[in-house]
N, C-alpha and C. Protein backbone atom coordinates (compact mmCIF):
# COMPACT_ATOMS: atom_id res chain seq x y z
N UNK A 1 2.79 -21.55 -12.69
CA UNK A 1 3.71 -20.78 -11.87
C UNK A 1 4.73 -21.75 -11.27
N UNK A 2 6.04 -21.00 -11.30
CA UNK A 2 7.30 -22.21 -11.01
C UNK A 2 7.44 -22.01 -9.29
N UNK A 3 7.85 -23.13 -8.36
CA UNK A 3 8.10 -22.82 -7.51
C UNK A 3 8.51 -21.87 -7.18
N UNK A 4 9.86 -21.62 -7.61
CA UNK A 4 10.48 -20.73 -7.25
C UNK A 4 9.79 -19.12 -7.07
N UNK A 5 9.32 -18.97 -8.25
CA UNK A 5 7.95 -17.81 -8.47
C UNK A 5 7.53 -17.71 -7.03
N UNK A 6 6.68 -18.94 -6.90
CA UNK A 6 5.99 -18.99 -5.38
C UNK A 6 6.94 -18.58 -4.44
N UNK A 7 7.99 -19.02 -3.98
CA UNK A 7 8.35 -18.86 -3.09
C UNK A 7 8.82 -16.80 -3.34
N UNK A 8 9.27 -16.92 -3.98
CA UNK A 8 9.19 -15.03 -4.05
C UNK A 8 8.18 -14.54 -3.36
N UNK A 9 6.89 -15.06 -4.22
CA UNK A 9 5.78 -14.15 -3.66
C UNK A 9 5.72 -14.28 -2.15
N UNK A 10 5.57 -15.64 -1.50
CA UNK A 10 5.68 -15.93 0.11
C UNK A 10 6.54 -14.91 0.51
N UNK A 11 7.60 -14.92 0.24
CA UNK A 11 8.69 -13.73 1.15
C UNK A 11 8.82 -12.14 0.90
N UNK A 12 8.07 -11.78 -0.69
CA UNK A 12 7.53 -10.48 -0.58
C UNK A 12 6.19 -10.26 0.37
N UNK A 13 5.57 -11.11 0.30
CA UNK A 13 4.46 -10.85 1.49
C UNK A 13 4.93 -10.84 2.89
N UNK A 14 5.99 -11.66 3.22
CA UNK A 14 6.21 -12.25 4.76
C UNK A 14 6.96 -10.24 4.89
N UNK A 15 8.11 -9.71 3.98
CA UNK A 15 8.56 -8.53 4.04
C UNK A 15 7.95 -7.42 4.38
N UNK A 16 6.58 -7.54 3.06
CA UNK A 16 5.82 -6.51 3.09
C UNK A 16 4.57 -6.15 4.20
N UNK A 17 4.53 -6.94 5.12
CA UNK A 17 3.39 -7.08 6.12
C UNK A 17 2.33 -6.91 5.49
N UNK A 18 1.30 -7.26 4.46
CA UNK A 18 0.67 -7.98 4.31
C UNK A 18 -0.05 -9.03 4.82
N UNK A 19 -0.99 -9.02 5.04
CA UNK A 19 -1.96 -10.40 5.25
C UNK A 19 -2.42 -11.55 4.31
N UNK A 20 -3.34 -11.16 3.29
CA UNK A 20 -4.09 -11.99 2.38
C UNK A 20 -3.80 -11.54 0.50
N UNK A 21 -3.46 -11.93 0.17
CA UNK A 21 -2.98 -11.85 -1.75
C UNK A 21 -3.93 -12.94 -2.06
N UNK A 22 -4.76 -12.61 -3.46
CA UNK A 22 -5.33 -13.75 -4.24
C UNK A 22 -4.57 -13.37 -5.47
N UNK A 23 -4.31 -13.86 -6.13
CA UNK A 23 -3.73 -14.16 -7.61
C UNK A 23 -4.64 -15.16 -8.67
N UNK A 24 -5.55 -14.81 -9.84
CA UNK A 24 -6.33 -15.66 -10.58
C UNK A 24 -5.78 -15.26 -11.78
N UNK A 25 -5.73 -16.58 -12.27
CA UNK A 25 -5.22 -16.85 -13.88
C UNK A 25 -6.07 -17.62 -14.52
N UNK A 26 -6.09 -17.47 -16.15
CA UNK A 26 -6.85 -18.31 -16.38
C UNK A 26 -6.09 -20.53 -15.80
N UNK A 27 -4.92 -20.22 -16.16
CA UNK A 27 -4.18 -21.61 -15.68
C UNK A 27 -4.15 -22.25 -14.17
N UNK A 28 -4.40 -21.17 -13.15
CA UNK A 28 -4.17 -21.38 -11.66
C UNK A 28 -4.94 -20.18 -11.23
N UNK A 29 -4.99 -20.35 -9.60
CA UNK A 29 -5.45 -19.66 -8.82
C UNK A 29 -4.65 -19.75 -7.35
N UNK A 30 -4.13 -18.94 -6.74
CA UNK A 30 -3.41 -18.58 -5.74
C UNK A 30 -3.53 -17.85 -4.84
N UNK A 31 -3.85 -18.40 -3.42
CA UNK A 31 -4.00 -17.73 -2.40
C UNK A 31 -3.04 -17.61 -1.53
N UNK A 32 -2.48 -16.55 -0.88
CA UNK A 32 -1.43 -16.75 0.16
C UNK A 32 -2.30 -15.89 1.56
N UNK A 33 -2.40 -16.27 2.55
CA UNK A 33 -2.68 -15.42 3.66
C UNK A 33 -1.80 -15.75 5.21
N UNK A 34 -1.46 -14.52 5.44
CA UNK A 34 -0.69 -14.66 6.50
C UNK A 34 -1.73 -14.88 8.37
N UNK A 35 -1.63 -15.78 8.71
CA UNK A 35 -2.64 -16.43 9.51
C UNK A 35 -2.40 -15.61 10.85
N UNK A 36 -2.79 -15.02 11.96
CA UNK A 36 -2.57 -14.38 13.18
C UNK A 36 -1.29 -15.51 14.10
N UNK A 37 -1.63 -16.61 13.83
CA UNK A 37 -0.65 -17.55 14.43
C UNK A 37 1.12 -17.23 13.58
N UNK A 38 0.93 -16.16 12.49
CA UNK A 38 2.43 -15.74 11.40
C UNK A 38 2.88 -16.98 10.66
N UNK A 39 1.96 -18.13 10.45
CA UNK A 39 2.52 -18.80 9.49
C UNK A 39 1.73 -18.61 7.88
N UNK A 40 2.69 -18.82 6.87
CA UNK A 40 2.42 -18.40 5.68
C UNK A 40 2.28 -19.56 4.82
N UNK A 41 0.47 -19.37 4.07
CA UNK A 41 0.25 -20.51 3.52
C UNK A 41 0.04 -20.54 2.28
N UNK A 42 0.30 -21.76 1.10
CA UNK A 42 -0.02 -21.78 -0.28
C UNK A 42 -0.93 -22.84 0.16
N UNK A 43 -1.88 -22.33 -1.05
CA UNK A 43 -3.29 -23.04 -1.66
C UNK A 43 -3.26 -22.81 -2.70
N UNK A 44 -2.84 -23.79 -3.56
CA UNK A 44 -3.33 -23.91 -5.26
C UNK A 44 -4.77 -24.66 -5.83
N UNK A 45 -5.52 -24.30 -6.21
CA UNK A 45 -6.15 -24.90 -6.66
C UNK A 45 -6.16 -26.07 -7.75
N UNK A 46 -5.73 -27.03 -7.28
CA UNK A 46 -5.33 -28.41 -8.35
C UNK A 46 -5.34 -29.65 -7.46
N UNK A 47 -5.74 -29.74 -6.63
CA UNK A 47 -5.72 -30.62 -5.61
C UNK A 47 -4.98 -30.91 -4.73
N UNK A 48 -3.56 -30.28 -5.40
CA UNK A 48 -2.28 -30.39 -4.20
C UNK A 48 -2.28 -29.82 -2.94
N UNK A 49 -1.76 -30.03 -1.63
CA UNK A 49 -2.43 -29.95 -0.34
C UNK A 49 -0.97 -28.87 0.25
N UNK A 50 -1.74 -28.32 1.09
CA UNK A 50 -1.01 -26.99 1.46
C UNK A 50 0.39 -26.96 1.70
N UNK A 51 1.43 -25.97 1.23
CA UNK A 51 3.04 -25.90 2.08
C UNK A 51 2.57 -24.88 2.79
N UNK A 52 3.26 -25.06 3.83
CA UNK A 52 3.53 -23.94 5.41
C UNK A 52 4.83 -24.17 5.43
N UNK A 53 4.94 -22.22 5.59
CA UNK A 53 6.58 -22.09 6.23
C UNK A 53 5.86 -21.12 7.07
N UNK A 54 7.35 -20.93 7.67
CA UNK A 54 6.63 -19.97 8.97
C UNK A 54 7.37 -18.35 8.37
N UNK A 55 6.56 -17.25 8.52
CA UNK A 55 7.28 -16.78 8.18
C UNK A 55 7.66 -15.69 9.40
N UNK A 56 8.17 -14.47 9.15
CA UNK A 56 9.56 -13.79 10.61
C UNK A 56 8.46 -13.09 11.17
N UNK A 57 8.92 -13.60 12.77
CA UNK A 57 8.48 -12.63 13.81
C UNK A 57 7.86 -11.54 13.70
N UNK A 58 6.61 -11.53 14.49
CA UNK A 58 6.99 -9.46 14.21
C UNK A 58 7.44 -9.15 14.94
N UNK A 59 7.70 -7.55 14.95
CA UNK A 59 8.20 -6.71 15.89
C UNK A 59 7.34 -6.34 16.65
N UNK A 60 7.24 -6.19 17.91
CA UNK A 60 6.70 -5.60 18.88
C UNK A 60 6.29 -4.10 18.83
N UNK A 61 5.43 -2.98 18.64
CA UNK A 61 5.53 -1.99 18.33
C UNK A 61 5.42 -1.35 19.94
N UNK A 62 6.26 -0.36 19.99
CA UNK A 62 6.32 0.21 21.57
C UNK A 62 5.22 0.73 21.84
N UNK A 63 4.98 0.60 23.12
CA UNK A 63 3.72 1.37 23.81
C UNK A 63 3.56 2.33 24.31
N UNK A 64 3.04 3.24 24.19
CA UNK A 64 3.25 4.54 24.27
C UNK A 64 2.65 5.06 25.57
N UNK A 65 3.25 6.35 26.43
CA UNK A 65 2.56 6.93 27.56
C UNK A 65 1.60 7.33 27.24
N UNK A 66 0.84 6.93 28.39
CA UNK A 66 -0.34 8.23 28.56
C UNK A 66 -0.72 9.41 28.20
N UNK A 67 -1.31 10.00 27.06
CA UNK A 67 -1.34 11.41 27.18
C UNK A 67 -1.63 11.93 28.38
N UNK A 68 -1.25 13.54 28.43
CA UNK A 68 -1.78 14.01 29.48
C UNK A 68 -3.24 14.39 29.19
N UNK A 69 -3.39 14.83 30.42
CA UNK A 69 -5.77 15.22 30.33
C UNK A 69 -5.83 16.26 29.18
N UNK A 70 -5.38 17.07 29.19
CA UNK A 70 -5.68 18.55 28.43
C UNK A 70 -5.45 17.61 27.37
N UNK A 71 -4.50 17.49 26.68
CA UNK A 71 -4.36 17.21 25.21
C UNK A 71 -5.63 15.83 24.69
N UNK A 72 -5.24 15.51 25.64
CA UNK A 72 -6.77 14.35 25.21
C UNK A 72 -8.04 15.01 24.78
N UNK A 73 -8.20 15.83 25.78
CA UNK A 73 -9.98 16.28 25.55
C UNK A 73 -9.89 17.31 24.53
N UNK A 74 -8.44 17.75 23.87
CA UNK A 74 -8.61 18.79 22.40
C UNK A 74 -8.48 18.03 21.26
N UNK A 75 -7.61 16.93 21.78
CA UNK A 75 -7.73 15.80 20.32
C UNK A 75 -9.12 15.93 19.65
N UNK A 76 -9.77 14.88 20.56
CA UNK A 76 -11.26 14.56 19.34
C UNK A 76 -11.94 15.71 18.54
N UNK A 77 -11.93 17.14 19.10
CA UNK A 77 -12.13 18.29 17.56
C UNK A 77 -11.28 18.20 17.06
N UNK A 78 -9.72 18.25 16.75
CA UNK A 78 -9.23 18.02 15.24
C UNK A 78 -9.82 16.65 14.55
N UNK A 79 -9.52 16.18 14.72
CA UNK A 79 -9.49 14.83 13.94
C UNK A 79 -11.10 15.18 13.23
N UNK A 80 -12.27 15.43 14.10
CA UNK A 80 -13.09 16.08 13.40
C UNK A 80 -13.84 16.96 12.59
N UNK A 81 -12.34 18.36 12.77
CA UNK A 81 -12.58 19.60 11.95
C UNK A 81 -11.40 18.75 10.57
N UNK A 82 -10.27 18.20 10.30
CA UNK A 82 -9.59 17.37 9.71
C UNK A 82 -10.79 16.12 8.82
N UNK A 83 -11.59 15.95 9.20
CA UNK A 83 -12.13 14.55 8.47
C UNK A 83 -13.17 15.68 7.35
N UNK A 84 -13.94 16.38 7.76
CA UNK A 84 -14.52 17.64 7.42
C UNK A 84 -13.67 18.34 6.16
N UNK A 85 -12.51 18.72 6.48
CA UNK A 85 -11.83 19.31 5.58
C UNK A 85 -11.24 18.66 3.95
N UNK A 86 -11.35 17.56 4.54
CA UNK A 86 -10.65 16.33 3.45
C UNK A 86 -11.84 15.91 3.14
N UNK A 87 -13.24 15.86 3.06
CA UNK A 87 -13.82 15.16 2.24
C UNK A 87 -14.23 16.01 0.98
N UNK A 88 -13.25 17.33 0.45
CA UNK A 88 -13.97 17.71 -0.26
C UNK A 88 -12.75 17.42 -1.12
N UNK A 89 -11.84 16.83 -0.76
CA UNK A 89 -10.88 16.16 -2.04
C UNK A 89 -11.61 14.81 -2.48
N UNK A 90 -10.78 14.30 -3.40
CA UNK A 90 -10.37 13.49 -4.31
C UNK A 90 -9.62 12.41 -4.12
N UNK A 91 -9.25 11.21 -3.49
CA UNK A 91 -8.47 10.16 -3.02
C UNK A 91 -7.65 9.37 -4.56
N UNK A 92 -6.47 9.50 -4.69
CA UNK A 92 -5.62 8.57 -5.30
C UNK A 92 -5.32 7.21 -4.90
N UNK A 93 -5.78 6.37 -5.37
CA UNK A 93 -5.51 5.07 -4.35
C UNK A 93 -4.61 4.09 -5.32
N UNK A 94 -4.01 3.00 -4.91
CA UNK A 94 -3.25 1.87 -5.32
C UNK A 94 -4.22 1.07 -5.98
N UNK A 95 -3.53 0.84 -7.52
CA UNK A 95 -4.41 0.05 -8.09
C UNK A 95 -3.97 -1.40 -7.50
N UNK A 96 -2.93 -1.56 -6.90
CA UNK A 96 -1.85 -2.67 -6.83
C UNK A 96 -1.43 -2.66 -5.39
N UNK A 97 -0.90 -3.85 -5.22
CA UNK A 97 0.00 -4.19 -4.19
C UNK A 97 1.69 -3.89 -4.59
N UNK A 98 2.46 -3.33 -3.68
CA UNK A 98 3.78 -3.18 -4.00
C UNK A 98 4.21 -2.22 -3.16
N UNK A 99 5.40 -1.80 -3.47
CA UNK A 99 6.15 -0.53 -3.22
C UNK A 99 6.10 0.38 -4.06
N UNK A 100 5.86 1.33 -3.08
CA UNK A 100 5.51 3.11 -3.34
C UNK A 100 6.96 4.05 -3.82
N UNK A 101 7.11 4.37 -4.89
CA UNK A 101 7.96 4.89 -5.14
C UNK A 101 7.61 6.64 -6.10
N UNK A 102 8.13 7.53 -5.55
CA UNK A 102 7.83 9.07 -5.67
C UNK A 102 8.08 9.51 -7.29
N UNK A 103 9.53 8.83 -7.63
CA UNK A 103 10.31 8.97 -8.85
C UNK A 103 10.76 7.85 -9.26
N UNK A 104 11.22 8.08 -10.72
CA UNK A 104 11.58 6.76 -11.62
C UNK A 104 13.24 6.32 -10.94
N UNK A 105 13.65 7.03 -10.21
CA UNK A 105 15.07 6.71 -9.53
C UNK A 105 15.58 7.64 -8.13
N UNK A 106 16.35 7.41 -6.86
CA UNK A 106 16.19 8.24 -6.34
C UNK A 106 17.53 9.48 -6.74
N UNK A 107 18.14 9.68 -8.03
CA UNK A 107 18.64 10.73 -8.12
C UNK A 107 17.42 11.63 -8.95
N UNK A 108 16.24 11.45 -9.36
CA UNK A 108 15.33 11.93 -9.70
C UNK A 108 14.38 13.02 -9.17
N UNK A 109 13.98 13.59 -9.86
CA UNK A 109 12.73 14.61 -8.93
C UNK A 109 11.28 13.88 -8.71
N UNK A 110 10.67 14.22 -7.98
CA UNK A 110 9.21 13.59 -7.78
C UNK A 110 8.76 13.44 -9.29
N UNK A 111 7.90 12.57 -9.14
CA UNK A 111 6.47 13.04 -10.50
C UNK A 111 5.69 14.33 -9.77
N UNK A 112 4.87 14.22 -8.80
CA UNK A 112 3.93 15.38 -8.16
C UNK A 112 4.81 15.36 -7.06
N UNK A 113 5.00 16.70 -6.61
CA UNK A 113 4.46 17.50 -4.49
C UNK A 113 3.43 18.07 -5.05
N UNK A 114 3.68 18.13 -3.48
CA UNK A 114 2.13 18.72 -3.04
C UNK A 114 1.97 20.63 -3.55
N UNK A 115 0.88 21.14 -3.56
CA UNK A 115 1.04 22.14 -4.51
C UNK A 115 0.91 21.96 -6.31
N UNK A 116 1.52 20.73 -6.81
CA UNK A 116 1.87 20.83 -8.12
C UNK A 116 0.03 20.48 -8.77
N UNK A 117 0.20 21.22 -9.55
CA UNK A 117 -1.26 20.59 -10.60
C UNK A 117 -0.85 19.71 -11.75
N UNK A 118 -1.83 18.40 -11.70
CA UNK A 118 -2.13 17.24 -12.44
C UNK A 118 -2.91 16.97 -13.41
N UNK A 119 -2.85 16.31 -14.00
CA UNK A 119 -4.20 16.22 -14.84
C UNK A 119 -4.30 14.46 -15.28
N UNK A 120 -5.52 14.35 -15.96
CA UNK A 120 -5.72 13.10 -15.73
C UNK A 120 -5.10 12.59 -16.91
N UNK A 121 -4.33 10.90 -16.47
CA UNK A 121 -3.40 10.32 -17.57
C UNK A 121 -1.85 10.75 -16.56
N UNK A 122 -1.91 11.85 -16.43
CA UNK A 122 -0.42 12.27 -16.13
C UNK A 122 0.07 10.87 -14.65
N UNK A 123 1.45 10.99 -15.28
CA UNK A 123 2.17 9.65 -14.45
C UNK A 123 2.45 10.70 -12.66
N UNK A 124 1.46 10.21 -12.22
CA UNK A 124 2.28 10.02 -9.98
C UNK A 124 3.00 9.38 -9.49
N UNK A 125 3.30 8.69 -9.83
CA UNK A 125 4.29 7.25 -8.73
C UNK A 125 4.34 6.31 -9.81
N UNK A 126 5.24 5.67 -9.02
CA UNK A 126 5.10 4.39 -9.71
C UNK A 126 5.22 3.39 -8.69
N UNK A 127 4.81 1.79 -9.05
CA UNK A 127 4.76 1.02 -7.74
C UNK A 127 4.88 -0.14 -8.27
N UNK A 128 6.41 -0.70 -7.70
CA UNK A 128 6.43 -1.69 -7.81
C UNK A 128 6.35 -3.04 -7.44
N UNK A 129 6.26 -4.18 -8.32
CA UNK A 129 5.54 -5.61 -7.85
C UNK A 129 6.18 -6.23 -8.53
N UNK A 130 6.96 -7.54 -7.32
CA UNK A 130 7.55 -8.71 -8.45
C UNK A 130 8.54 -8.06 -9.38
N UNK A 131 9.65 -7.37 -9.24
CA UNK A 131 10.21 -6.50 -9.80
C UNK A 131 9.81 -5.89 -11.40
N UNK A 132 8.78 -5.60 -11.61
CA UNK A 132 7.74 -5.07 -12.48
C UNK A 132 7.70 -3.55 -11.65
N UNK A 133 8.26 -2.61 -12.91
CA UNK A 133 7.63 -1.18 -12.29
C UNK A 133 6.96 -0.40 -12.99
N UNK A 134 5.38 -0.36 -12.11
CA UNK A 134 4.41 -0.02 -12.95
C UNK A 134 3.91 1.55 -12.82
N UNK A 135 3.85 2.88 -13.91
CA UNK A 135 3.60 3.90 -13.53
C UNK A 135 2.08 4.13 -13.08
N UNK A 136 1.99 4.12 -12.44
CA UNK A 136 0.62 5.29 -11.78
C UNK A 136 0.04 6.28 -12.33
N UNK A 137 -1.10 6.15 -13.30
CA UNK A 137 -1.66 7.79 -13.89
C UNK A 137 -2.72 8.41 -13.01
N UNK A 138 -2.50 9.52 -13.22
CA UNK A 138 -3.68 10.20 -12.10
C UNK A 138 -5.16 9.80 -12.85
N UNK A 139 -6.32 9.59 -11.82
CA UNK A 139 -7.41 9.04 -12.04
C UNK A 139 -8.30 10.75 -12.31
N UNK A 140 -7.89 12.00 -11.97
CA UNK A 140 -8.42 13.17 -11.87
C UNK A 140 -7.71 14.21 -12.14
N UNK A 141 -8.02 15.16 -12.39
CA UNK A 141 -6.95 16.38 -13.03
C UNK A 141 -7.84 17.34 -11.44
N UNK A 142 -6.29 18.04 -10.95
CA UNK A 142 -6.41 18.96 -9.82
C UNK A 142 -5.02 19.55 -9.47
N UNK A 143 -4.98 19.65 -7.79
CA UNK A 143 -3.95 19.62 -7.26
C UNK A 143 -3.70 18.51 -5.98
N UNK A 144 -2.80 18.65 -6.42
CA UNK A 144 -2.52 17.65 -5.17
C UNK A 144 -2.38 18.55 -4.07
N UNK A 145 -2.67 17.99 -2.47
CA UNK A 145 -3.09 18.46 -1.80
C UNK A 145 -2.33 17.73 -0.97
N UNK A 146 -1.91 16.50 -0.65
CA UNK A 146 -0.93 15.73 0.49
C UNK A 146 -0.99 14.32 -0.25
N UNK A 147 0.25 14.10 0.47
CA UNK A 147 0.92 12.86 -0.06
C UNK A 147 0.57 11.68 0.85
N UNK A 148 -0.04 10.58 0.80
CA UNK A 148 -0.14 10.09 1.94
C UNK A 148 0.27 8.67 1.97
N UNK A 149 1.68 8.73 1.43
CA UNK A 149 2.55 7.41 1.56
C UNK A 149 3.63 8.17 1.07
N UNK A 150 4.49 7.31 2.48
CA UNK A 150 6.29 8.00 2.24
C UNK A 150 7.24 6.51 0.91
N UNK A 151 7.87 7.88 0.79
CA UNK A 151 8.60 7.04 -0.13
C UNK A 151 9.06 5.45 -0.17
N UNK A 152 9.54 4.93 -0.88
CA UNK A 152 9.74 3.63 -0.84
C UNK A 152 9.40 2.21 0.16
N UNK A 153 7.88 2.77 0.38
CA UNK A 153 7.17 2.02 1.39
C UNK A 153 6.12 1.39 0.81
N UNK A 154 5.70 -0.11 1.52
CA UNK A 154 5.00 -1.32 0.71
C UNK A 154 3.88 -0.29 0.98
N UNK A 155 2.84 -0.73 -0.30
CA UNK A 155 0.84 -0.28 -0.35
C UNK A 155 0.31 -1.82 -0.51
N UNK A 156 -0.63 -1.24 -0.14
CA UNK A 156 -2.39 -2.52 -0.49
C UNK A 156 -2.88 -2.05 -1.26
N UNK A 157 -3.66 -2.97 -2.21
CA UNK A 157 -4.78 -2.69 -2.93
C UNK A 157 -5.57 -2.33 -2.55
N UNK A 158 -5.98 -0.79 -3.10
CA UNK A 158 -7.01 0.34 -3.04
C UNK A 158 -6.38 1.47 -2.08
N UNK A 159 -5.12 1.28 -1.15
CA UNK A 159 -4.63 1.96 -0.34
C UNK A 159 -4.77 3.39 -1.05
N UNK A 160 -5.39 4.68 0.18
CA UNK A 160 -5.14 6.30 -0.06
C UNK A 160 -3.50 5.75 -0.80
N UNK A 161 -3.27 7.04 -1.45
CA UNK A 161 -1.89 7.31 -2.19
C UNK A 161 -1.67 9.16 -1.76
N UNK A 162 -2.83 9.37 -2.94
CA UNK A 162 -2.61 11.33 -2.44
C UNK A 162 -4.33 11.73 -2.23
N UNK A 163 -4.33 13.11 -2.14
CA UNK A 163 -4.97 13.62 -2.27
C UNK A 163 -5.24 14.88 -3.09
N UNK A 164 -6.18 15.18 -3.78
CA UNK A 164 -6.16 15.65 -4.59
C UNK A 164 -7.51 16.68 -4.80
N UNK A 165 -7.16 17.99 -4.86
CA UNK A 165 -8.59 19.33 -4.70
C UNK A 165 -8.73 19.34 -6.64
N UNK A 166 -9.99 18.29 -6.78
CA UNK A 166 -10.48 18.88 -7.89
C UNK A 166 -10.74 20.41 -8.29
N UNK A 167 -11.22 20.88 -8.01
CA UNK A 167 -11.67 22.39 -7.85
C UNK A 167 -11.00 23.89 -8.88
């Protein structure tokens, strides 16, 4: 792998908020993990000894008010009549790390919404990595049932994608 390579991957990770990537080849092995202190490290396996860059700030995410009392004490039954309801789907997940993309372009129509029936093989998304864009086949034939990544937004490996009512 050429530097340059490397350094891509460092700044798609530092972008994508990401933490930890392993990469194994039969020629090399590559670890990058983004450390709580936000600096970003290579480890090759060949004896050569670590580069650190630092990579960008995060953002601060705002903190939110207080709910009020009432809405608090009705929260915890949804979330529990909701966890109930969804385990009788089907989870689509990321085989890959990358960006989540709906259609092959955005003057395009989706591959699936929600409502549409699938079957297995048929292309969902596609997601790309390292500018490689790879289609997504459904792992189950159903319907899809909710989408649960917005468009052109980074995934993790194994990340939910959709959901899907075998049935």
């Amino acid at each position: 792998m050429k530097a340059k390579e490397i350094q891509d991957l460092i700044d798609f990770i530092a972008k994508s908020g990401l933490n930890k990537v392993n990469i194994e080849t039969e020629e090399f092995k590559i670890s990058v993990k983004r450390d709580p202190d936000q600096k970003v490290k290579y480890v090759k396996d060949s004896g050569v000894s670590p580069v650190h860059t630092h990579a960008p700030a995060p953002v601060a995410a705002p903190q939110a008010a207080p709910a009020p009392a009432p809405a608090a004490a009705a929260a915890p039954a949804a979330p529990a009549q909701a966890a109930s309801d969804e385990s009788k789907y089907t989870t689509i997940k990321a085989p890959m790390i990358g960006t989540f993309y709906r259609s092959s372009s955005p003057e395009s129509p989706s591959f699936v919404n929600v409502g549409d029936e699938v079957s297995k093989g048929q292309v969902i998304c596609i997601i790309e990595a390292m500018k490689l864009f790879n289609e997504i086949e459904s792992e189950v034939s159903g319907k899809i049932v909710k989408v649960l990544v917005d468009n052109a937004s980074p995934v993790e490996y194994d990340q939910p994608l959709f959901l899907v009512d075998p049935s």
